[in-house]
C-alpha atoms as a PDB file:
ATOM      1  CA  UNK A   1      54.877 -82.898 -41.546  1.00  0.00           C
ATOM      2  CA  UNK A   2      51.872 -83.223 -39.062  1.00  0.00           C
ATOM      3  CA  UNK A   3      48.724 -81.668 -40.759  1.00  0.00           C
ATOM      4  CA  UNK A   4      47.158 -81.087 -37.047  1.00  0.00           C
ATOM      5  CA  UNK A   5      49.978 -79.051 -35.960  1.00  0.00           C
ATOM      6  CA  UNK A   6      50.674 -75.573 -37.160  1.00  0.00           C
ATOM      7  CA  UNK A   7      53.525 -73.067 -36.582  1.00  0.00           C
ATOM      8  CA  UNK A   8      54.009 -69.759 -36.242  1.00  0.00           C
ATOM      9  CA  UNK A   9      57.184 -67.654 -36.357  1.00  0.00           C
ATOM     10  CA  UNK A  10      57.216 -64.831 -33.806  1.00  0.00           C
ATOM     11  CA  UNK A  11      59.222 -62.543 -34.912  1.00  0.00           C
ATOM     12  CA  UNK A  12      57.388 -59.500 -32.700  1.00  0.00           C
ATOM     13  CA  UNK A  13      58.342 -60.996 -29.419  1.00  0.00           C
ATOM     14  CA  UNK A  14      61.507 -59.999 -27.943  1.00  0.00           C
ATOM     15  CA  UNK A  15      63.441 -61.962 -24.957  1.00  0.00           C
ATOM     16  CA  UNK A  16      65.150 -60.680 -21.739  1.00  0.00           C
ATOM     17  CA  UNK A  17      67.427 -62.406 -19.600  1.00  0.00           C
ATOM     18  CA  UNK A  18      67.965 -61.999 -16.316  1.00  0.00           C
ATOM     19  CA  UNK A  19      71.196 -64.077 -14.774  1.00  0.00           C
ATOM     20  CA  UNK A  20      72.850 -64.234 -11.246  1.00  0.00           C
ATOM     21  CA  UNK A  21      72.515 -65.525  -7.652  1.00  0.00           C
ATOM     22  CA  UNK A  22      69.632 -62.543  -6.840  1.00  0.00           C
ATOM     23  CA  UNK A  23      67.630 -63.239 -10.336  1.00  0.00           C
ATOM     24  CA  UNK A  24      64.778 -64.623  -8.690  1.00  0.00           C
ATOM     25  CA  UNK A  25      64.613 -62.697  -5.949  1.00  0.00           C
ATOM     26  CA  UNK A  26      65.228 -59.343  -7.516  1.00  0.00           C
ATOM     27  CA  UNK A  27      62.374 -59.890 -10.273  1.00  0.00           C
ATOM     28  CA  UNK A  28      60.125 -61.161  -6.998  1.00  0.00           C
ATOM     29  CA  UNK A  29      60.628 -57.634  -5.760  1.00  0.00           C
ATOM     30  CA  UNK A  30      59.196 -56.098  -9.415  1.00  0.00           C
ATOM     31  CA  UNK A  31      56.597 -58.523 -11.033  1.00  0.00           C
ATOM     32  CA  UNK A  32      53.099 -59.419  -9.724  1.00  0.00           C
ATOM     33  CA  UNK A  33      53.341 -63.308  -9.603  1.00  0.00           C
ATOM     34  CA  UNK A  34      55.008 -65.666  -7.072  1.00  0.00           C
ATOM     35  CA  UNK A  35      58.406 -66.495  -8.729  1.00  0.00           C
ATOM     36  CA  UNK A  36      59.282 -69.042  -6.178  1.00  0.00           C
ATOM     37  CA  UNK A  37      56.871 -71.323  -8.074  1.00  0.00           C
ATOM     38  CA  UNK A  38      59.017 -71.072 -11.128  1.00  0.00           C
ATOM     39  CA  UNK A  39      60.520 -74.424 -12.267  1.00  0.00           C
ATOM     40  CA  UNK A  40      61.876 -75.311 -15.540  1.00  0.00           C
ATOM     41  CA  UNK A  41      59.043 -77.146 -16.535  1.00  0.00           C
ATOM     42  CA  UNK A  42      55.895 -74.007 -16.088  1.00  0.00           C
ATOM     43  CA  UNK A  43      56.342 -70.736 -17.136  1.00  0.00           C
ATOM     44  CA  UNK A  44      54.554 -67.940 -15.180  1.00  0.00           C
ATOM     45  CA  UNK A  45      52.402 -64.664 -16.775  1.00  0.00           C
ATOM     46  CA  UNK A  46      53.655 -61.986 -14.655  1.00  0.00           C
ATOM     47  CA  UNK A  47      52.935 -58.205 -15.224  1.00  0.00           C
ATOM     48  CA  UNK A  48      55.129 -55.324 -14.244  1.00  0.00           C
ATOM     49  CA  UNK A  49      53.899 -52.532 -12.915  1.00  0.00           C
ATOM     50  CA  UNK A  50      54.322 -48.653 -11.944  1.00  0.00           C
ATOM     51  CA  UNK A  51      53.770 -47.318  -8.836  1.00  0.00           C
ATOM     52  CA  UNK A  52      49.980 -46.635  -9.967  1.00  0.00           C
ATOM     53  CA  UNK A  53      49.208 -50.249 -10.509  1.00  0.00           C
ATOM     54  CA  UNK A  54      49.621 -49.500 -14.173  1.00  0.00           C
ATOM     55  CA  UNK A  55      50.898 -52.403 -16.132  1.00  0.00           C
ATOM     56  CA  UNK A  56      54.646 -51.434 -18.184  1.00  0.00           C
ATOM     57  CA  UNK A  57      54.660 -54.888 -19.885  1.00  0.00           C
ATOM     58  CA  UNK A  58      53.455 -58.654 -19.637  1.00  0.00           C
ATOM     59  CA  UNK A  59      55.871 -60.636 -19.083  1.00  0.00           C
ATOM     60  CA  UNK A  60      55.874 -65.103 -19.775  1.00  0.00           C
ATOM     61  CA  UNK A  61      59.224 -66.227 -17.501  1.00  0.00           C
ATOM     62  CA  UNK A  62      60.515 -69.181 -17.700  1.00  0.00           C
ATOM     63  CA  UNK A  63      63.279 -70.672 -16.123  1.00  0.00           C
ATOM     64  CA  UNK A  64      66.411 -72.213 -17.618  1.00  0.00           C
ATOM     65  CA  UNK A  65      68.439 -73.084 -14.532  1.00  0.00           C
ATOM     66  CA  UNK A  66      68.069 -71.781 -10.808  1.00  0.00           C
ATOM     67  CA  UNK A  67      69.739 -68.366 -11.525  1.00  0.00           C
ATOM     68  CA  UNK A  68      69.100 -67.894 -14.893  1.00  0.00           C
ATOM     69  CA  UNK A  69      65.512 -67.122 -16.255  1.00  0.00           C
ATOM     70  CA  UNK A  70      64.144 -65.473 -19.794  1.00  0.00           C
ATOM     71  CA  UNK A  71      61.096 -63.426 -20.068  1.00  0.00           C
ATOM     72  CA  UNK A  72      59.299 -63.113 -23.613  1.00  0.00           C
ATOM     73  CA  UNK A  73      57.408 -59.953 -24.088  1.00  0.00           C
ATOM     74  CA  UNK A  74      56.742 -57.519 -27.258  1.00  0.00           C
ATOM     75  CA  UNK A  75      60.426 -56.801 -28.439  1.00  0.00           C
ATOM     76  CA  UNK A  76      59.686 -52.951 -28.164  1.00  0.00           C
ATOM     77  CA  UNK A  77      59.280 -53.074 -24.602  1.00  0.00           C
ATOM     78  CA  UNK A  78      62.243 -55.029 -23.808  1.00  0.00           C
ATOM     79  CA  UNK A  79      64.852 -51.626 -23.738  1.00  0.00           C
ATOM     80  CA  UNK A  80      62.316 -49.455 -21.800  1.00  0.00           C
ATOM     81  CA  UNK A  81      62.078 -52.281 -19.452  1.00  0.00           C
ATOM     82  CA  UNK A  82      65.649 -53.687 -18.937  1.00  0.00           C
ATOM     83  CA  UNK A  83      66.201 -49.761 -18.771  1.00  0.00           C
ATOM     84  CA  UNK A  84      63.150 -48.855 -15.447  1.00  0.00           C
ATOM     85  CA  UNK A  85      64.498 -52.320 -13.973  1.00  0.00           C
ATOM     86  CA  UNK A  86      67.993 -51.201 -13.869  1.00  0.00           C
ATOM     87  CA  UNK A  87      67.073 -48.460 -11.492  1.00  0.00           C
ATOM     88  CA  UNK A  88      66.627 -50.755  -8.494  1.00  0.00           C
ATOM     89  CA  UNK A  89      69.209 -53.180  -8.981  1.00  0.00           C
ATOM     90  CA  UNK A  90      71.109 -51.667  -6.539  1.00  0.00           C
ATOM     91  CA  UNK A  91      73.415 -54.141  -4.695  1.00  0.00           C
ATOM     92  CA  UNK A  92      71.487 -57.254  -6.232  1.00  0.00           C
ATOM     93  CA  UNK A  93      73.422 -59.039  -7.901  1.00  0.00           C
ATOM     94  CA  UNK A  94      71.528 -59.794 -11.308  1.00  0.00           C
ATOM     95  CA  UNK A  95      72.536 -59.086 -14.545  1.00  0.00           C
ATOM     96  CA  UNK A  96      69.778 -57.946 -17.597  1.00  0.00           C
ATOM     97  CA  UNK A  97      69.890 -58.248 -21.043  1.00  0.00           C
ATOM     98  CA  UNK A  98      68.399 -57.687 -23.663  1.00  0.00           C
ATOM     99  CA  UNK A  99      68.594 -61.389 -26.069  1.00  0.00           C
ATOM    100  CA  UNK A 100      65.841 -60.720 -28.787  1.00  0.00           C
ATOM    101  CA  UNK A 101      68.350 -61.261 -31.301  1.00  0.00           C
ATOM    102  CA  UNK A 102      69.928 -64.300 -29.600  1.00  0.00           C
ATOM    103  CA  UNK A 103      66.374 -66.597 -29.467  1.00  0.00           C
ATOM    104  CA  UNK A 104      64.237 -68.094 -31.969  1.00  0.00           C
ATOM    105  CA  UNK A 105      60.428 -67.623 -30.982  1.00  0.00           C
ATOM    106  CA  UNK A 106      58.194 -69.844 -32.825  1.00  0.00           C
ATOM    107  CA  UNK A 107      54.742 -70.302 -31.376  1.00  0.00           C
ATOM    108  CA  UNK A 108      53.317 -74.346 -31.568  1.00  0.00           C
ATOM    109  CA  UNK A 109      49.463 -75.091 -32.100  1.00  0.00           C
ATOM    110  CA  UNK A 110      47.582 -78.301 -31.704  1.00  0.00           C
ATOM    111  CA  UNK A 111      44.085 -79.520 -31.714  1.00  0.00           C
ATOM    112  CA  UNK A 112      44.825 -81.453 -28.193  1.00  0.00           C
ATOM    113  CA  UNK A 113      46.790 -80.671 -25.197  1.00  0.00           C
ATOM    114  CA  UNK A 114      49.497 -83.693 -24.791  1.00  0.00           C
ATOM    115  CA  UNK A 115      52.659 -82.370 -27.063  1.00  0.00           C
ATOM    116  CA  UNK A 116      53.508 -82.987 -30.519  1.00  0.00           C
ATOM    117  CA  UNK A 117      55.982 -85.165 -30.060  1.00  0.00           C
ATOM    118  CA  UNK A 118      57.541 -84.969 -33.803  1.00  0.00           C
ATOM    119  CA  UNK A 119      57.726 -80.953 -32.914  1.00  0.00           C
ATOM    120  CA  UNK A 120      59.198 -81.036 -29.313  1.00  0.00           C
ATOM    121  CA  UNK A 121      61.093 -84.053 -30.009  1.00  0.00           C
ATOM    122  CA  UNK A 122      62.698 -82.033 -32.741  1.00  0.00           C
ATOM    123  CA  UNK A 123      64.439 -79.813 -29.971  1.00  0.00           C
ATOM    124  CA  UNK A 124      65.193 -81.984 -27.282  1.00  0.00           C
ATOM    125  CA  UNK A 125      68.353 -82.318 -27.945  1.00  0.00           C
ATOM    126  CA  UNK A 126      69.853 -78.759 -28.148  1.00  0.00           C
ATOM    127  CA  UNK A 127      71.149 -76.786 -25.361  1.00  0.00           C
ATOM    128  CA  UNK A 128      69.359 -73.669 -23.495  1.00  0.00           C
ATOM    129  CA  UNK A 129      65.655 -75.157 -26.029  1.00  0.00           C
ATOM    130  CA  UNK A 130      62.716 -74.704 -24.271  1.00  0.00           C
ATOM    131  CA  UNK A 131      59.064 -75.356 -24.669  1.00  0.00           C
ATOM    132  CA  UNK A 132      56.113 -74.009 -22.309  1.00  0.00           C
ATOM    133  CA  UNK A 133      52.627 -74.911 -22.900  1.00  0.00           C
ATOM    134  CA  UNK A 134      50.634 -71.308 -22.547  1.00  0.00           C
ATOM    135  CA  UNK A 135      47.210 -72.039 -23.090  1.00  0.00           C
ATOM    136  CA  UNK A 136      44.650 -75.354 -23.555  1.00  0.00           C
ATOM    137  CA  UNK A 137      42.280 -74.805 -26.054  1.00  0.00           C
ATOM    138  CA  UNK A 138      43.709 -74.466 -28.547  1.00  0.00           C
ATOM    139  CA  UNK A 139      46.906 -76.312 -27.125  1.00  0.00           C
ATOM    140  CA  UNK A 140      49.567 -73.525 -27.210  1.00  0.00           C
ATOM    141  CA  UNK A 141      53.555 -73.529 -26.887  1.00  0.00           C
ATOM    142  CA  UNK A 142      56.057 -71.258 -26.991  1.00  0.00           C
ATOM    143  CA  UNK A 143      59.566 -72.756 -28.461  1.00  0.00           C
ATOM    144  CA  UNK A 144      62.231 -70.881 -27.530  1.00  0.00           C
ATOM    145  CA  UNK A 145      65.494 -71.759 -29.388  1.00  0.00           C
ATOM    146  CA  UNK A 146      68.966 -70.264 -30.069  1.00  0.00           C
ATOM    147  CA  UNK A 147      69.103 -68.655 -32.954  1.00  0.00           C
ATOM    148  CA  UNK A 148      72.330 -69.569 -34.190  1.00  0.00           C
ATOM    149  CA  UNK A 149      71.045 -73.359 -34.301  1.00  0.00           C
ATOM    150  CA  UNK A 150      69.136 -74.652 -37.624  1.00  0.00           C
ATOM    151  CA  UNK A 151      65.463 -73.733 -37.792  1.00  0.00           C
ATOM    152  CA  UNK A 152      62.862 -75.704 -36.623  1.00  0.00           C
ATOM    153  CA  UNK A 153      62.317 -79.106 -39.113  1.00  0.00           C
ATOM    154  CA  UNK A 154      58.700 -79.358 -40.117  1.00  0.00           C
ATOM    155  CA  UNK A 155      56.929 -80.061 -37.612  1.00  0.00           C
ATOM    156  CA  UNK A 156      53.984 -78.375 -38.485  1.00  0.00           C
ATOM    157  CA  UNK A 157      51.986 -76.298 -41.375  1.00  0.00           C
ATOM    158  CA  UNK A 158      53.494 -73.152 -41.354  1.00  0.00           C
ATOM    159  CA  UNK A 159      50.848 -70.263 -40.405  1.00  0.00           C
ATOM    160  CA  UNK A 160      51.181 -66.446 -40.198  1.00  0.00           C
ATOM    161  CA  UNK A 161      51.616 -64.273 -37.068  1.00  0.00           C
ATOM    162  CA  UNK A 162      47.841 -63.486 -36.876  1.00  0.00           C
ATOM    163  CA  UNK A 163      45.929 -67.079 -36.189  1.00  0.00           C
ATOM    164  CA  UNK A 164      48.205 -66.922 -33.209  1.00  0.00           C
ATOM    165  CA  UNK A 165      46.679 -63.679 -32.077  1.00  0.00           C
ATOM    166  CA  UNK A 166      43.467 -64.718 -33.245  1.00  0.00           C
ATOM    167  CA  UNK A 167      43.823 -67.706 -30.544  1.00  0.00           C
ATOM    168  CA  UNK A 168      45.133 -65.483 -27.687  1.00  0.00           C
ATOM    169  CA  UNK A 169      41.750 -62.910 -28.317  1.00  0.00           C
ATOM    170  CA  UNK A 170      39.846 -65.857 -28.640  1.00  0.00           C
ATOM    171  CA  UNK A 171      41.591 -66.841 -25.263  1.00  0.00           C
ATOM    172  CA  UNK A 172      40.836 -63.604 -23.656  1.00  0.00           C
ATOM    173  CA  UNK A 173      44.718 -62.868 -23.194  1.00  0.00           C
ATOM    174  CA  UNK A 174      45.777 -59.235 -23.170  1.00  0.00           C
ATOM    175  CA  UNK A 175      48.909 -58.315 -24.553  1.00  0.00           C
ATOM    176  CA  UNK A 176      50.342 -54.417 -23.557  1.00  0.00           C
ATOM    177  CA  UNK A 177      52.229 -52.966 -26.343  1.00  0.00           C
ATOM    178  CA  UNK A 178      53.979 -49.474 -26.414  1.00  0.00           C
ATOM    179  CA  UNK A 179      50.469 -47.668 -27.497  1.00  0.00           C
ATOM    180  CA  UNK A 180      49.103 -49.367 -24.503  1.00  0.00           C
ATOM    181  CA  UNK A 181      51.885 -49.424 -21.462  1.00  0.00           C
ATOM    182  CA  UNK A 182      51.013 -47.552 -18.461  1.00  0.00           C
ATOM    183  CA  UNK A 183      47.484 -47.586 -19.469  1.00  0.00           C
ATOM    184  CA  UNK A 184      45.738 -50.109 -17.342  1.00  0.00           C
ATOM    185  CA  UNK A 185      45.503 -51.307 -13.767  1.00  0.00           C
ATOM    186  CA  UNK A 186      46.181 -55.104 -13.428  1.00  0.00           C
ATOM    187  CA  UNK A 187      42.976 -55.829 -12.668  1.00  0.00           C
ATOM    188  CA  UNK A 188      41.970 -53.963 -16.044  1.00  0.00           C
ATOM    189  CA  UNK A 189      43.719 -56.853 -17.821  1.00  0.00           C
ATOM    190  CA  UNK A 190      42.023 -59.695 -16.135  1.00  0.00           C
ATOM    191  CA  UNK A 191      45.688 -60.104 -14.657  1.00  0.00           C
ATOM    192  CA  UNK A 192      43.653 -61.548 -11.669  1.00  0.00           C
ATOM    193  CA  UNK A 193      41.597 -64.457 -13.263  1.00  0.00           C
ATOM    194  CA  UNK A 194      44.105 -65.214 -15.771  1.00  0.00           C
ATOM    195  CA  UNK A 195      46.820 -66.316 -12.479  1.00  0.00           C
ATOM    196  CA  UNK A 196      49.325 -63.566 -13.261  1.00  0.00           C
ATOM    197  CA  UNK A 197      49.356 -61.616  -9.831  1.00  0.00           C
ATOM    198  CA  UNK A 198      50.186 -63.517  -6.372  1.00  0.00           C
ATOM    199  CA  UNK A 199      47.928 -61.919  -3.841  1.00  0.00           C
ATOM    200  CA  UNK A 200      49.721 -63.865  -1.565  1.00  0.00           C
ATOM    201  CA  UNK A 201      53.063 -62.949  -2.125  1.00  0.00           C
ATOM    202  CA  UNK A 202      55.085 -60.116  -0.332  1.00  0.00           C
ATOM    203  CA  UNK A 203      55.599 -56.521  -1.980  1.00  0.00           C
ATOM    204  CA  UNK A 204      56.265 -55.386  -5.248  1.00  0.00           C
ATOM    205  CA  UNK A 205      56.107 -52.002  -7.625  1.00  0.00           C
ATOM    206  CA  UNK A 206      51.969 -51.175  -7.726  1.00  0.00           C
ATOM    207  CA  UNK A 207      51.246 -54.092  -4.920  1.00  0.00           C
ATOM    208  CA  UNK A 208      48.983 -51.235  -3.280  1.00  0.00           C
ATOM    209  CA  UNK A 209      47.158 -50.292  -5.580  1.00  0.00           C
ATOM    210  CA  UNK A 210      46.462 -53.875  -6.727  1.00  0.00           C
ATOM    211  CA  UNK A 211      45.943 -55.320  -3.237  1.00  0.00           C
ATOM    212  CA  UNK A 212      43.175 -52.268  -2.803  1.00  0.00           C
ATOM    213  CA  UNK A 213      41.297 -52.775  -6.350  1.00  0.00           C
ATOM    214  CA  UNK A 214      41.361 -56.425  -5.304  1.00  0.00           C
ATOM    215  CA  UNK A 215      40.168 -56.565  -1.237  1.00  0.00           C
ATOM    216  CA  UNK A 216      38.186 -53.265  -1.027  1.00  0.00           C
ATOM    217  CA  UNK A 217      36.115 -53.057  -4.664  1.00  0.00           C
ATOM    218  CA  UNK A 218      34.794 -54.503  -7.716  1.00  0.00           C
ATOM    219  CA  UNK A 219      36.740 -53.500 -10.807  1.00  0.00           C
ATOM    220  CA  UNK A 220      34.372 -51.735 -12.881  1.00  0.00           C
ATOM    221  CA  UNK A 221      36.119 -51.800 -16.451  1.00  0.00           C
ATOM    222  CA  UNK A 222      37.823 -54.739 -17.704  1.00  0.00           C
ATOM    223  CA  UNK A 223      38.980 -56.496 -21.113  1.00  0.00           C
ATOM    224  CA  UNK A 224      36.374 -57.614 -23.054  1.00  0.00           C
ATOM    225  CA  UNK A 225      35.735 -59.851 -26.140  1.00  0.00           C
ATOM    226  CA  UNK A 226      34.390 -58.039 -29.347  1.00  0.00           C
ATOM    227  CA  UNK A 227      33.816 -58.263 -33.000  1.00  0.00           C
ATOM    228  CA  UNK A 228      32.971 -55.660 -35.199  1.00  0.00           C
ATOM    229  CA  UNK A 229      30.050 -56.823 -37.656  1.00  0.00           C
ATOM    230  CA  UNK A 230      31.431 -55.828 -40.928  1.00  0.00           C
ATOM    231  CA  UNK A 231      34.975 -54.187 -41.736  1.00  0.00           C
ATOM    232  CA  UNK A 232      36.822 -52.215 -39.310  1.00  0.00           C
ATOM    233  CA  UNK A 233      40.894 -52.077 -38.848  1.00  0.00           C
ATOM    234  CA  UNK A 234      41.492 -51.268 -35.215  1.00  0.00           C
ATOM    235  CA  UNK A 235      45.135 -51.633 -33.615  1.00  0.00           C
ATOM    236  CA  UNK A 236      45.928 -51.308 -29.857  1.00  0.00           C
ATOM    237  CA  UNK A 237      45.326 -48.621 -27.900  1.00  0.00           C
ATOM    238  CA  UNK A 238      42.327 -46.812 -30.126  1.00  0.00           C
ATOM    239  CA  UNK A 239      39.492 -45.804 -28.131  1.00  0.00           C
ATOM    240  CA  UNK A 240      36.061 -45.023 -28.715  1.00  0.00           C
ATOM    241  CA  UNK A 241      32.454 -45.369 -27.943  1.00  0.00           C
ATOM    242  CA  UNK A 242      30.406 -48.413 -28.325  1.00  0.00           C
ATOM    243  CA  UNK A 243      26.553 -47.737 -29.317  1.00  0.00           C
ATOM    244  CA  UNK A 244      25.477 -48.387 -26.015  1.00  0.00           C
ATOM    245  CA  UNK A 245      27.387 -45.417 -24.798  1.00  0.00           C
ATOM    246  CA  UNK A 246      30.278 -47.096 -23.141  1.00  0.00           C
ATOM    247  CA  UNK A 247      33.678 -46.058 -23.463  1.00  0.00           C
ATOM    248  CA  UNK A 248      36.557 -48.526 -24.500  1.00  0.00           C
ATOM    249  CA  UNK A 249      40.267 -48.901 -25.301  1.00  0.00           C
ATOM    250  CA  UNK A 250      41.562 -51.743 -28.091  1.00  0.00           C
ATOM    251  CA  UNK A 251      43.786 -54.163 -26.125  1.00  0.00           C
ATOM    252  CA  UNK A 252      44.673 -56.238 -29.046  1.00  0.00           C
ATOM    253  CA  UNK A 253      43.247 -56.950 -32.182  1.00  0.00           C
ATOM    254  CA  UNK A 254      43.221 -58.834 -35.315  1.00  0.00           C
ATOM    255  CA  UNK A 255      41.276 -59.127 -38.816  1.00  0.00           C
ATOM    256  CA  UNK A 256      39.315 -62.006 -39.454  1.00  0.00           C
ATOM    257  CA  UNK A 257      39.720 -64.227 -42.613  1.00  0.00           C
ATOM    258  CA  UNK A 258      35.740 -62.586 -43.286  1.00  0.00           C
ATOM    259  CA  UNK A 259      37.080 -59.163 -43.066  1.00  0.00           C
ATOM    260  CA  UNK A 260      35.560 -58.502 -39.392  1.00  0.00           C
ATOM    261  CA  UNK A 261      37.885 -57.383 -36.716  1.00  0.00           C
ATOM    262  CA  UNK A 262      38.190 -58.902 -33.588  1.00  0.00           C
ATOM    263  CA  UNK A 263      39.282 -57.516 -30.573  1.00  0.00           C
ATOM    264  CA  UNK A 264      39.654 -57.701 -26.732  1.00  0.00           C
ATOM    265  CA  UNK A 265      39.085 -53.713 -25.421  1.00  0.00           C
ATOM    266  CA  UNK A 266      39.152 -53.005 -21.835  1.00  0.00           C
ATOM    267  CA  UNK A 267      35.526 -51.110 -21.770  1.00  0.00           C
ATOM    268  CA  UNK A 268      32.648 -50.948 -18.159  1.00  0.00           C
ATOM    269  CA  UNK A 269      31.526 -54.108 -17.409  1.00  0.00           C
ATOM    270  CA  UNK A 270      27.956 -52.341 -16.983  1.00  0.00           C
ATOM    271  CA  UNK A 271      26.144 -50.338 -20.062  1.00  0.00           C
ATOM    272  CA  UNK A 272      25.302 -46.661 -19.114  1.00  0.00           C
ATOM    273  CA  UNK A 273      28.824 -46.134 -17.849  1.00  0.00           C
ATOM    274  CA  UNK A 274      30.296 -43.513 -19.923  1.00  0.00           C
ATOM    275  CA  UNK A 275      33.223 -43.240 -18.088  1.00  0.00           C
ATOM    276  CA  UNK A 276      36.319 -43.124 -20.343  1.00  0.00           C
ATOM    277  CA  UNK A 277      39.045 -45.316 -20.350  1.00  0.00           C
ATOM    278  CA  UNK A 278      42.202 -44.241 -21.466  1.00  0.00           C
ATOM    279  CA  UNK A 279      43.544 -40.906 -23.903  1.00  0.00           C
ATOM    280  CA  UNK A 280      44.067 -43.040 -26.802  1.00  0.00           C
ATOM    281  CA  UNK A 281      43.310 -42.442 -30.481  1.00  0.00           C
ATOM    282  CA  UNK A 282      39.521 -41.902 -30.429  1.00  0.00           C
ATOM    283  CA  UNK A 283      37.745 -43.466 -33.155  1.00  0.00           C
ATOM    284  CA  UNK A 284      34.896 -40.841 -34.853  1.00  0.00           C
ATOM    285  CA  UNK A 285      31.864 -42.596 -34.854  1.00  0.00           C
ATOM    286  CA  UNK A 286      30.186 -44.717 -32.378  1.00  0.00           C
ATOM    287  CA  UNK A 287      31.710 -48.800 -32.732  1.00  0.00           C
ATOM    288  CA  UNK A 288      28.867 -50.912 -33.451  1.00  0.00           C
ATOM    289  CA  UNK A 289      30.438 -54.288 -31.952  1.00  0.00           C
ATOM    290  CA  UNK A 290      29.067 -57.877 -31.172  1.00  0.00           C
ATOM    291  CA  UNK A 291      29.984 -58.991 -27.695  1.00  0.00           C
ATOM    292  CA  UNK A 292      31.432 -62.413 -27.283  1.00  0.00           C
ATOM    293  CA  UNK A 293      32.259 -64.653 -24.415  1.00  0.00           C
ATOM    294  CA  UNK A 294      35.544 -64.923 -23.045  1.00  0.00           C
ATOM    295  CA  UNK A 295      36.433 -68.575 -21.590  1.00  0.00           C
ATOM    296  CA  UNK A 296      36.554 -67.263 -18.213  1.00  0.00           C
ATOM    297  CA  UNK A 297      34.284 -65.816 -15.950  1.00  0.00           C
ATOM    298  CA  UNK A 298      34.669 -62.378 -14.594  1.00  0.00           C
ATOM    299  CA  UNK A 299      34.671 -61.645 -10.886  1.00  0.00           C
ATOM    300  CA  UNK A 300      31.065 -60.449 -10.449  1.00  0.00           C
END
């Protein structure tokens, strides 16, 4: 077992597959990113959208042969979106499933970014593995493996579900769950400095929108990095006020080992702007919350 590698099981991720000549092309039509820079060897961060702009669900695809890709998103959303996808297959000829059951998420974490060999090694030699690096620092896979093959060997200390989370806040990654889908614009999200929309790329569901909030104005509320200074259990999509009078929505969140909660909340980027985000379950008192960096700048 390596003691600088930890592993996480995944169990609230879900997988769909989407198999046939059109694959590519049909999701190129739906999701914000350029899938004709998939290969098998990068995964993209896509979102998918309603006609609003509003992000359904966030979507990591990855590619397991030219007409046959997997995206991993929260399991939840996997019917509701296999089910508003459906609706414009049309003539395409794609076939969606959902595969939660059929895959084996288990999330990788190491101190540098070249891979643990004794972990990816491990899997190398199975049919339809794969392993995406998501994120640097920390170093970040996803390991996507059948399920009906052995479990991973020990590769790694086994952690729970929430230092993974903790590293995607700490990241600045949003995650949409069902409390939160169709609550944001893209933009919202930080979809735009994190590489998950192709400006570049021809149309897809909520292009408009995007394409406006990105060429004609600056986005005035987007996710932000919090933590609440003693202890507070917040969950996706609660909303309140902050003490400076702003309003915010919980992206994600998760408690700290010190009892503090942590959280990414799409709230104004400017204090004095009241203006509220989202209907979701208001919090009674005014949030008294530390601000922290995210890793990333924000487009000014």
């Amino acid at each position: 077992m390596r003691s600088d590698v930890s592993t996480v099981t995944l169990e609230t991720l879900g997988v769909l597959r989407a198999r046939g000549p059109d694959a590519v092309s049909f999701l190129q039509g739906q999701l914000s990113n350029d899938l004709t820079r998939l290969v098998t060897e990068r995964s993209l961060l896509a979102g998918y959208h309603n006609p609003q702009g509003r992000v359904i669900a966030l979507l990591r695809v990855l590619q397991l042969a030219p007409e046959d890709l997997l995206a991993v998103l929260p399991r939840e959303l996997v019917p509701t979106v296999i089910a508003r996808l459906a609706k414009f297959i049309l003539r395409a000829k794609v076939k969606l499933v959902d595969e939660s059951q059929s895959w084996r998420i288990t999330g990788l974490i190491a101190p540098v970014a070249a891979p643990p060999a004794a972990a990816l090694g491990a899997l190398a030699n199975g049919a339809e593995t794969v392993a995406v690096q998501v994120a640097q620092q920390p170093a970040r896979w996803l390991l996507l493996t059948p399920a009906a093959r052995s479990p991973l060997p020990d590769a790694g200390a086994a952690v729970p579900p929430e230092i993974w989370r903790e590293a995607a806040i700490a990241a600045g990654e949003p995650q949409v769950y069902a409390a939160t889908s169709e609550e944001f614009v893209a933009q919202m999200l930080n979809l735009d400095v994190l590489g998950a929309i192709a400006f570049d790329k021809g149309c897809y569901t909520g292009q408009e929108v995007i394409a406006r909030a990105h060429y004609r104005g600056r986005v005035k509320r987007r996710v932000q990095r919090f933590v609440t200074p003693g202890q507070h259990a917040l969950k996706p999509g609660d909303a309140g006020t902050l003490t400076d009078g702003r309003a915010f929505e919980v992206v994600d969140a998760v408690l700290r080992a010190d009892g503090r909660c942590e959280f990414l909340a799409v709230a104004p980027l400017a204090a004095g702007d009241s203006e509220s985000v989202a209907t979701g379950a208001a919090i009674a008192e005014r949030l008294d919350a530390e601000t922290l960096p995210l890793p990333y700048s924000l487009p000014s």
